[in-house]
PDB file of N, CA and C in Angstrom:
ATOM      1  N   UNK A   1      -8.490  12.055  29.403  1.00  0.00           N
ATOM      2  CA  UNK A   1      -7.514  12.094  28.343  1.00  0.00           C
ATOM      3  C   UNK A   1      -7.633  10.853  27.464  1.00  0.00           C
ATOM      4  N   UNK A   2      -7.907   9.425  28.362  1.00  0.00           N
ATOM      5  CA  UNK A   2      -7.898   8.350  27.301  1.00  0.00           C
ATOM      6  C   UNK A   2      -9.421   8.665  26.213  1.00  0.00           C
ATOM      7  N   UNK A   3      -9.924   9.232  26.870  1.00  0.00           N
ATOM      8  CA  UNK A   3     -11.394   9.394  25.774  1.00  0.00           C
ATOM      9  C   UNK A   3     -10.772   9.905  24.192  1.00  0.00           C
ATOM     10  N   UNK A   4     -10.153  11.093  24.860  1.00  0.00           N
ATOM     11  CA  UNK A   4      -9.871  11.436  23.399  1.00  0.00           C
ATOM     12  C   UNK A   4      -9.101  11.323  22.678  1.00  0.00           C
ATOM     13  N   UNK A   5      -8.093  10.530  23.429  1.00  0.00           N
ATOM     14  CA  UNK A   5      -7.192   9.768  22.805  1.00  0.00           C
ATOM     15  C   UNK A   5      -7.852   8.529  21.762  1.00  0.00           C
ATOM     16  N   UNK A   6      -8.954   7.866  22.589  1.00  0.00           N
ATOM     17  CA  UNK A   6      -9.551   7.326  21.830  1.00  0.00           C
ATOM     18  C   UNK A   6     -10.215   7.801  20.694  1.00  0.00           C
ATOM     19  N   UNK A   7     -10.625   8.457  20.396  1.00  0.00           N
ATOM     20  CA  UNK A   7     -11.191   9.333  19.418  1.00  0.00           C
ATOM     21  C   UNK A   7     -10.794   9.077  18.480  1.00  0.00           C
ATOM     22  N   UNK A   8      -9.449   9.674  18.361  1.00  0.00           N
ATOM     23  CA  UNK A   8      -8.570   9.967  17.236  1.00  0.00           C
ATOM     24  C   UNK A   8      -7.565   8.455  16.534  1.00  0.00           C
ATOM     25  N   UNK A   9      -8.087   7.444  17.117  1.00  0.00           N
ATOM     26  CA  UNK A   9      -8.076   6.130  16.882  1.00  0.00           C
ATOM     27  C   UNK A   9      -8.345   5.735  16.140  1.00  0.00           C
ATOM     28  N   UNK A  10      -7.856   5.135  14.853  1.00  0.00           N
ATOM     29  CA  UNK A  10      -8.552   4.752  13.429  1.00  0.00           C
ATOM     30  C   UNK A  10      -8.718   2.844  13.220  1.00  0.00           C
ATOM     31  N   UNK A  11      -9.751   2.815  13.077  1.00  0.00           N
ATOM     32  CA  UNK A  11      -9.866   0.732  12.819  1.00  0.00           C
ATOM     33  C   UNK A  11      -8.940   0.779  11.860  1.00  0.00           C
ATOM     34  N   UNK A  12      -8.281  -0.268  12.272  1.00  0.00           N
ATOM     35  CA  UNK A  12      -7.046  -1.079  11.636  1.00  0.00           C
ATOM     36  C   UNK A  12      -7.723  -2.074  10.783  1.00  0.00           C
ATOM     37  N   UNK A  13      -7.315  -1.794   9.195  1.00  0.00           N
ATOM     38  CA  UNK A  13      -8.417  -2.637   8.538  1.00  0.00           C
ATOM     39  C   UNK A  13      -7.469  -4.173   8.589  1.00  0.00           C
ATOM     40  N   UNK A  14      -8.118  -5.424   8.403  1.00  0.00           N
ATOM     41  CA  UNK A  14      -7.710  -6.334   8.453  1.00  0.00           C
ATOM     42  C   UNK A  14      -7.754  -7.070   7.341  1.00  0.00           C
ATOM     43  N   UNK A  15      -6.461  -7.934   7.123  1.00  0.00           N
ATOM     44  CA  UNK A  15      -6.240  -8.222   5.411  1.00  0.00           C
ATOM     45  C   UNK A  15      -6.480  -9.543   5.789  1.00  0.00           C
ATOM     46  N   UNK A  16      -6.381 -10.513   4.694  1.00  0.00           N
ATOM     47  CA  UNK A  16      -6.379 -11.729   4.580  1.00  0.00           C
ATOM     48  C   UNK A  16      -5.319 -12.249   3.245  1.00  0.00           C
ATOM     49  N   UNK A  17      -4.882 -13.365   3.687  1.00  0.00           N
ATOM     50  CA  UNK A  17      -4.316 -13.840   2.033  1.00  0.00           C
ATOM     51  C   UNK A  17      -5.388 -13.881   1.169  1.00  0.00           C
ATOM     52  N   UNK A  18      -5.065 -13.487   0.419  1.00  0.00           N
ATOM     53  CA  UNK A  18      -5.935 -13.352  -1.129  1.00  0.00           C
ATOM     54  C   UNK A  18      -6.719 -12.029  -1.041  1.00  0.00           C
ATOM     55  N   UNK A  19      -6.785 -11.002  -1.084  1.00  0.00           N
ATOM     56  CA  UNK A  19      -7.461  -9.717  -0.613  1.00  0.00           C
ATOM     57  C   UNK A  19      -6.275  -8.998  -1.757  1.00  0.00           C
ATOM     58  N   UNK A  20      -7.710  -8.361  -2.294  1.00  0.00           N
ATOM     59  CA  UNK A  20      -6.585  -7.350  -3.542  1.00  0.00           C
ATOM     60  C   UNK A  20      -6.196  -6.007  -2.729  1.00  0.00           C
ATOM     61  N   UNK A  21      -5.482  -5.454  -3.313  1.00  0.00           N
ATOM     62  CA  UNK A  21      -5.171  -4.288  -2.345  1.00  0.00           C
ATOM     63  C   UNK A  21      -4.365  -3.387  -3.282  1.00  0.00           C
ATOM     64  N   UNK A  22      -4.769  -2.136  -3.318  1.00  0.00           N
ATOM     65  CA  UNK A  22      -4.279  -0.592  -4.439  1.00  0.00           C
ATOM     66  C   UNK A  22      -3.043  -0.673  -3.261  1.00  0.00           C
ATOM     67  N   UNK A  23      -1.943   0.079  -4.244  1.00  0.00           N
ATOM     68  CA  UNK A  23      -0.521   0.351  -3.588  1.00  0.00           C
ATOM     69  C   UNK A  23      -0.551   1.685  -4.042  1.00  0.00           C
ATOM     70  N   UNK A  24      -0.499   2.566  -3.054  1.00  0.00           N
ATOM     71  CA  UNK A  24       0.014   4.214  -2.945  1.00  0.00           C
ATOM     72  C   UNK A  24       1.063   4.441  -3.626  1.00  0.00           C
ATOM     73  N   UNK A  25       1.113   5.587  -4.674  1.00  0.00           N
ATOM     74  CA  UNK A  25       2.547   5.978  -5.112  1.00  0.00           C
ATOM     75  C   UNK A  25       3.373   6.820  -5.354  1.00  0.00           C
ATOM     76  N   UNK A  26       2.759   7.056  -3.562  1.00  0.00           N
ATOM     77  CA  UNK A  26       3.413   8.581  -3.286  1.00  0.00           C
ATOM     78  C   UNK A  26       4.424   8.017  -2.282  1.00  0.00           C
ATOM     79  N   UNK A  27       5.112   6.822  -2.295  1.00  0.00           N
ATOM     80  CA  UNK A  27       6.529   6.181  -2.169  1.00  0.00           C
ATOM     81  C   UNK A  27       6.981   5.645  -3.016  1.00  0.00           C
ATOM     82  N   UNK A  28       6.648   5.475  -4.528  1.00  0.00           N
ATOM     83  CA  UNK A  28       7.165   5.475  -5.418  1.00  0.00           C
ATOM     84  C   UNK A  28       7.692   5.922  -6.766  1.00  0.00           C
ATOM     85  N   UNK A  29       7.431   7.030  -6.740  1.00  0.00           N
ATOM     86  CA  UNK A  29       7.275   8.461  -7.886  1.00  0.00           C
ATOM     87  C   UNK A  29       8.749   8.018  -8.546  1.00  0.00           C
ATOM     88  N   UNK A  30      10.006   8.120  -7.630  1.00  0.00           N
ATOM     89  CA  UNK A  30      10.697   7.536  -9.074  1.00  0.00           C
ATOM     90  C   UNK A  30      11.338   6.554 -10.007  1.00  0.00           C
ATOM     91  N   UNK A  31      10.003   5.451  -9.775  1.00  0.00           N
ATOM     92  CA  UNK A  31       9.694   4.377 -10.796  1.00  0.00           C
ATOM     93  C   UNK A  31       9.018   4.939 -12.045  1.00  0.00           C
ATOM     94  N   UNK A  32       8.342   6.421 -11.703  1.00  0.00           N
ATOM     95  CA  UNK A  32       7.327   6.503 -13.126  1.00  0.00           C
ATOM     96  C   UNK A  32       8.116   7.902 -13.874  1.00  0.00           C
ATOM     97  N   UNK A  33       9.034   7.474 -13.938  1.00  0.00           N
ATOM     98  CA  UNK A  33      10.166   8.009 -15.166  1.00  0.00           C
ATOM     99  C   UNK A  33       9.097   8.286 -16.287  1.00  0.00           C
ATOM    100  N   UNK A  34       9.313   7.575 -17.163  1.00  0.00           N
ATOM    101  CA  UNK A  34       8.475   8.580 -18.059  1.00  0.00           C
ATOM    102  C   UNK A  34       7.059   9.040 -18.418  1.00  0.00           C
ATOM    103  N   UNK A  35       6.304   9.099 -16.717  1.00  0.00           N
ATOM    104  CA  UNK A  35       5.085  10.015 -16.890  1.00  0.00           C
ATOM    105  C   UNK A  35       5.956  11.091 -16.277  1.00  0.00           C
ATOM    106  N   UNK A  36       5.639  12.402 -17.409  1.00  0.00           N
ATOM    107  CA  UNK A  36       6.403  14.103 -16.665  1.00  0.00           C
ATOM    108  C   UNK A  36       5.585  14.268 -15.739  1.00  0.00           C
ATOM    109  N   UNK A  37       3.832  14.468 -16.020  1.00  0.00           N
ATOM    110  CA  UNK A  37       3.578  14.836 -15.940  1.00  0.00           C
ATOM    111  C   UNK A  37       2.202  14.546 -14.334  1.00  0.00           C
ATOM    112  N   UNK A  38       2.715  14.904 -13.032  1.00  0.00           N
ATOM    113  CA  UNK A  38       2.301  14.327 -11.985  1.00  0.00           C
ATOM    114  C   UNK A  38       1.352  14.121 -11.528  1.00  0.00           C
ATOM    115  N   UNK A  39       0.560  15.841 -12.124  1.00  0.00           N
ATOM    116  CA  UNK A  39      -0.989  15.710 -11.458  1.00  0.00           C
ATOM    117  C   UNK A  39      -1.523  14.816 -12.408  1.00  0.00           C
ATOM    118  N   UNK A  40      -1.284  14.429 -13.578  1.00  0.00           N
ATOM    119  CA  UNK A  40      -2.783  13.444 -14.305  1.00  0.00           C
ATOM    120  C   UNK A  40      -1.995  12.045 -13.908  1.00  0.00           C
ATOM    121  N   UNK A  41      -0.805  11.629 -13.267  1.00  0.00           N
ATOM    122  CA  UNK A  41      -0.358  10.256 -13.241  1.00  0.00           C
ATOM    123  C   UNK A  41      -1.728   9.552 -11.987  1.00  0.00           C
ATOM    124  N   UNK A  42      -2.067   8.152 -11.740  1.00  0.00           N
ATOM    125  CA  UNK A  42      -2.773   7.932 -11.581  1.00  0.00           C
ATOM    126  C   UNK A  42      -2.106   7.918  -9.769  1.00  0.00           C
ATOM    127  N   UNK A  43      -2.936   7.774  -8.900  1.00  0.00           N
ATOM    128  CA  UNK A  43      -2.739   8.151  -7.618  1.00  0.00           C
ATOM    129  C   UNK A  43      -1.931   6.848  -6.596  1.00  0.00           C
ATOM    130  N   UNK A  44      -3.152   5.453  -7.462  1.00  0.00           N
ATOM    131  CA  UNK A  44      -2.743   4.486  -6.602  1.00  0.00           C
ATOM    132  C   UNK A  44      -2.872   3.453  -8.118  1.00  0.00           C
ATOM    133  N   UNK A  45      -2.021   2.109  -7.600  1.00  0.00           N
ATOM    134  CA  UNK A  45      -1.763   1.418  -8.886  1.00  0.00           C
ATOM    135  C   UNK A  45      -1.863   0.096  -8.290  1.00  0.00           C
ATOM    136  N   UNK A  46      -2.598  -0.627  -9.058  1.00  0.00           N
ATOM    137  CA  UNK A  46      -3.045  -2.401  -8.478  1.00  0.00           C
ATOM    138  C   UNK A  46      -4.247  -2.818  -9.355  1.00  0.00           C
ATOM    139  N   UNK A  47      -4.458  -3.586  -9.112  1.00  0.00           N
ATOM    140  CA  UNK A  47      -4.786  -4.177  -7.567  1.00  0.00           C
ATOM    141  C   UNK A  47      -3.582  -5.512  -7.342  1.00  0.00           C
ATOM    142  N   UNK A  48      -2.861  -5.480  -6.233  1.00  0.00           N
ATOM    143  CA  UNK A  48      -2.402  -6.866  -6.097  1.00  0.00           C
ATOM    144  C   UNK A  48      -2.873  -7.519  -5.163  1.00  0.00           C
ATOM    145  N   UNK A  49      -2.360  -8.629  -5.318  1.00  0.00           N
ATOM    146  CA  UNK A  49      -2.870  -9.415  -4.115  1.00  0.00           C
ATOM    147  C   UNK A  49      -1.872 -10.254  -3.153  1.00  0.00           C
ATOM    148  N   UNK A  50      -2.673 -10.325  -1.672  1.00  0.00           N
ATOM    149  CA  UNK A  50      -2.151 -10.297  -0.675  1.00  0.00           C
ATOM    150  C   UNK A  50      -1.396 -11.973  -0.253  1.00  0.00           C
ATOM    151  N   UNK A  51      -0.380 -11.941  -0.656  1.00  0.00           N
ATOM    152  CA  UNK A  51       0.965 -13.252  -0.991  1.00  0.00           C
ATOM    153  C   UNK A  51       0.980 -13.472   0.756  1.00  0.00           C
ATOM    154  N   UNK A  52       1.080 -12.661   1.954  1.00  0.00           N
ATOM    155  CA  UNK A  52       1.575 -13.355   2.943  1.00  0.00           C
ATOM    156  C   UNK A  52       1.267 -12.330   4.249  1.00  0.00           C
ATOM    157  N   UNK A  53       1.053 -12.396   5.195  1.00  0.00           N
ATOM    158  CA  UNK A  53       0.879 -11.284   6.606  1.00  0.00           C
ATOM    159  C   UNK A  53       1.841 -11.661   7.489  1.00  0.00           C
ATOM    160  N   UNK A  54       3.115 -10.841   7.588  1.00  0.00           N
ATOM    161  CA  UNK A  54       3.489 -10.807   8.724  1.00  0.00           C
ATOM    162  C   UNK A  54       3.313  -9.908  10.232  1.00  0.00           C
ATOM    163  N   UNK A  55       2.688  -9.067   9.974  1.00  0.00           N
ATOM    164  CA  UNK A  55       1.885  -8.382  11.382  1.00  0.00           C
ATOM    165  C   UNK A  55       0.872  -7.542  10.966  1.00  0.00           C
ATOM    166  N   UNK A  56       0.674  -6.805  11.976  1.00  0.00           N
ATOM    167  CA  UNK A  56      -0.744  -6.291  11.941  1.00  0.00           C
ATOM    168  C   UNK A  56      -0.154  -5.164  10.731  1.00  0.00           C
ATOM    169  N   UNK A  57       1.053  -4.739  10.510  1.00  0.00           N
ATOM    170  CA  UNK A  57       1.871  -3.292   9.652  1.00  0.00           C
ATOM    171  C   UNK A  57       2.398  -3.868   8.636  1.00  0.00           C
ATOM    172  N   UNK A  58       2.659  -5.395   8.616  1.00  0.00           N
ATOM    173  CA  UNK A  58       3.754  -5.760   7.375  1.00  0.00           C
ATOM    174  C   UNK A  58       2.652  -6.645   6.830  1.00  0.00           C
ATOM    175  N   UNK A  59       2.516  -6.436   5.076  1.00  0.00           N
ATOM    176  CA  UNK A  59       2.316  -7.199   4.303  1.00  0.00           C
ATOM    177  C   UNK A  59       2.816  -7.734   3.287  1.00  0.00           C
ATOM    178  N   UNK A  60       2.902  -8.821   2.583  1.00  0.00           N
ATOM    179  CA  UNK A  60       4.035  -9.297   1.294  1.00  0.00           C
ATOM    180  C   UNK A  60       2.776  -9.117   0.300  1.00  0.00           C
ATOM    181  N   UNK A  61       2.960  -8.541  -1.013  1.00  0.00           N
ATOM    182  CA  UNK A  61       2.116  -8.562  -2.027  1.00  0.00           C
ATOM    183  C   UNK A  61       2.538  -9.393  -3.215  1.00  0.00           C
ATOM    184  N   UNK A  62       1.795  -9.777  -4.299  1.00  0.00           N
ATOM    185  CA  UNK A  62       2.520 -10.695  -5.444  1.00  0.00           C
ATOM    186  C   UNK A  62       2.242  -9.407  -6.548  1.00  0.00           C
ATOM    187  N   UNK A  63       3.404  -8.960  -6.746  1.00  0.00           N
ATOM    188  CA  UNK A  63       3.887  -7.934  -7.604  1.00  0.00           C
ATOM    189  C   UNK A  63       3.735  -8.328  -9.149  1.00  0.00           C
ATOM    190  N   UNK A  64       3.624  -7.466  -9.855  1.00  0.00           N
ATOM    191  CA  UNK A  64       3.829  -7.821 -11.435  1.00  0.00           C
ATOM    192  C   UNK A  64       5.297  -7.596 -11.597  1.00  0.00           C
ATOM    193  N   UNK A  65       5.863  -8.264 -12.986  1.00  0.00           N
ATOM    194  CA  UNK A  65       6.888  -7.535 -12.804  1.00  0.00           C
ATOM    195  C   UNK A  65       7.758  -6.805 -13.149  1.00  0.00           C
ATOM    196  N   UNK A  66       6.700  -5.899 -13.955  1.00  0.00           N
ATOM    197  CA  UNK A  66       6.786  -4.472 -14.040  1.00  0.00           C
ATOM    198  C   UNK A  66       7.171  -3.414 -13.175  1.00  0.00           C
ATOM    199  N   UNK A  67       6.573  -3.754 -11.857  1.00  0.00           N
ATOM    200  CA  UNK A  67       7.059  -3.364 -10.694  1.00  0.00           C
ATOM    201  C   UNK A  67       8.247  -3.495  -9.929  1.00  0.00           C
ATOM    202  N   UNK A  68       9.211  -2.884  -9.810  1.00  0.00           N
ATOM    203  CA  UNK A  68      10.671  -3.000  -9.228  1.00  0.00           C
ATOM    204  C   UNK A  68      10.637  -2.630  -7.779  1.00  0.00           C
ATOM    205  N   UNK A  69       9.965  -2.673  -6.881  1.00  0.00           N
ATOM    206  CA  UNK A  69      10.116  -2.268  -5.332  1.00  0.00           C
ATOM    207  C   UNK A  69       9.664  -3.709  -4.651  1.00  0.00           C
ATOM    208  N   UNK A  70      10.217  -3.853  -3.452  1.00  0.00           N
ATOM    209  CA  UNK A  70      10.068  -4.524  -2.563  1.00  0.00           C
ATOM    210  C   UNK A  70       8.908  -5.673  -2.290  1.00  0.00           C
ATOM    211  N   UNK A  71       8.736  -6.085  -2.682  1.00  0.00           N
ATOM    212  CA  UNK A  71       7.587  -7.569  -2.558  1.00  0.00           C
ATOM    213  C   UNK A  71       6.987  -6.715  -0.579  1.00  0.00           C
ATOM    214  N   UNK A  72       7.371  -6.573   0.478  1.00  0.00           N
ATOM    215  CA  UNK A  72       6.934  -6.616   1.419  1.00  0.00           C
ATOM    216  C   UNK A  72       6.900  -4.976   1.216  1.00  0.00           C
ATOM    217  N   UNK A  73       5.408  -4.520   1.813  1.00  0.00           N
ATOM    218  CA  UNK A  73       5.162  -3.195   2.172  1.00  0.00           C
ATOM    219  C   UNK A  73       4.600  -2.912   3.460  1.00  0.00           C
ATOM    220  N   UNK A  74       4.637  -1.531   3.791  1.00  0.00           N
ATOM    221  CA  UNK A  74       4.084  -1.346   5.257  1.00  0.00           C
ATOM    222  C   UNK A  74       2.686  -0.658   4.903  1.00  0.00           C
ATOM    223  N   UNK A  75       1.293  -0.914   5.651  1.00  0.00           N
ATOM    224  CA  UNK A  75       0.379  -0.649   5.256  1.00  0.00           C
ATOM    225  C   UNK A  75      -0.261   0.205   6.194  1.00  0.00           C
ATOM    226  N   UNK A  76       0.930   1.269   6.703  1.00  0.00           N
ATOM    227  CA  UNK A  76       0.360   2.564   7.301  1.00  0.00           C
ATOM    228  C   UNK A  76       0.766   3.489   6.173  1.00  0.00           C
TER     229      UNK A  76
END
């Protein structure tokens, strides 16, 4: 069972301070008020870069600030 448990195991990529990084924004859809239109809005939006690591799941990014969400994101 652990075999294939292992399997299905994905490498945990590893960040560093200063490492640019695209932000998903399919947790943020309603910041983009006035694009209507969903399928041509763009998928992922950045690059920022990586302000601070608090675990292997939490990262702090340095936001523009254009951007209104949370300085810290989870990077599952």
């Amino acid at each position: 069972m652990k075999r294939y448990a292992d399997r299905k195991q994905e490498e945990v990529e590893k960040y560093k301070i200063g490492n640019l990084v695209l932000l998903s924004i399919k947790d943020i859809k309603w910041q983009m008020v006035k694009r209507r239109l969903e399928k041509l809005t763009e998928q992922f939006v950045g690059p920022y870069r990586v302000k601070r690591i608090f675990s292997t799941n939490t990262i702090e990014l340095k936001l523009s600030g254009s951007v209104k969400i949370h300085s810290i994101v989870n990077i599952s």
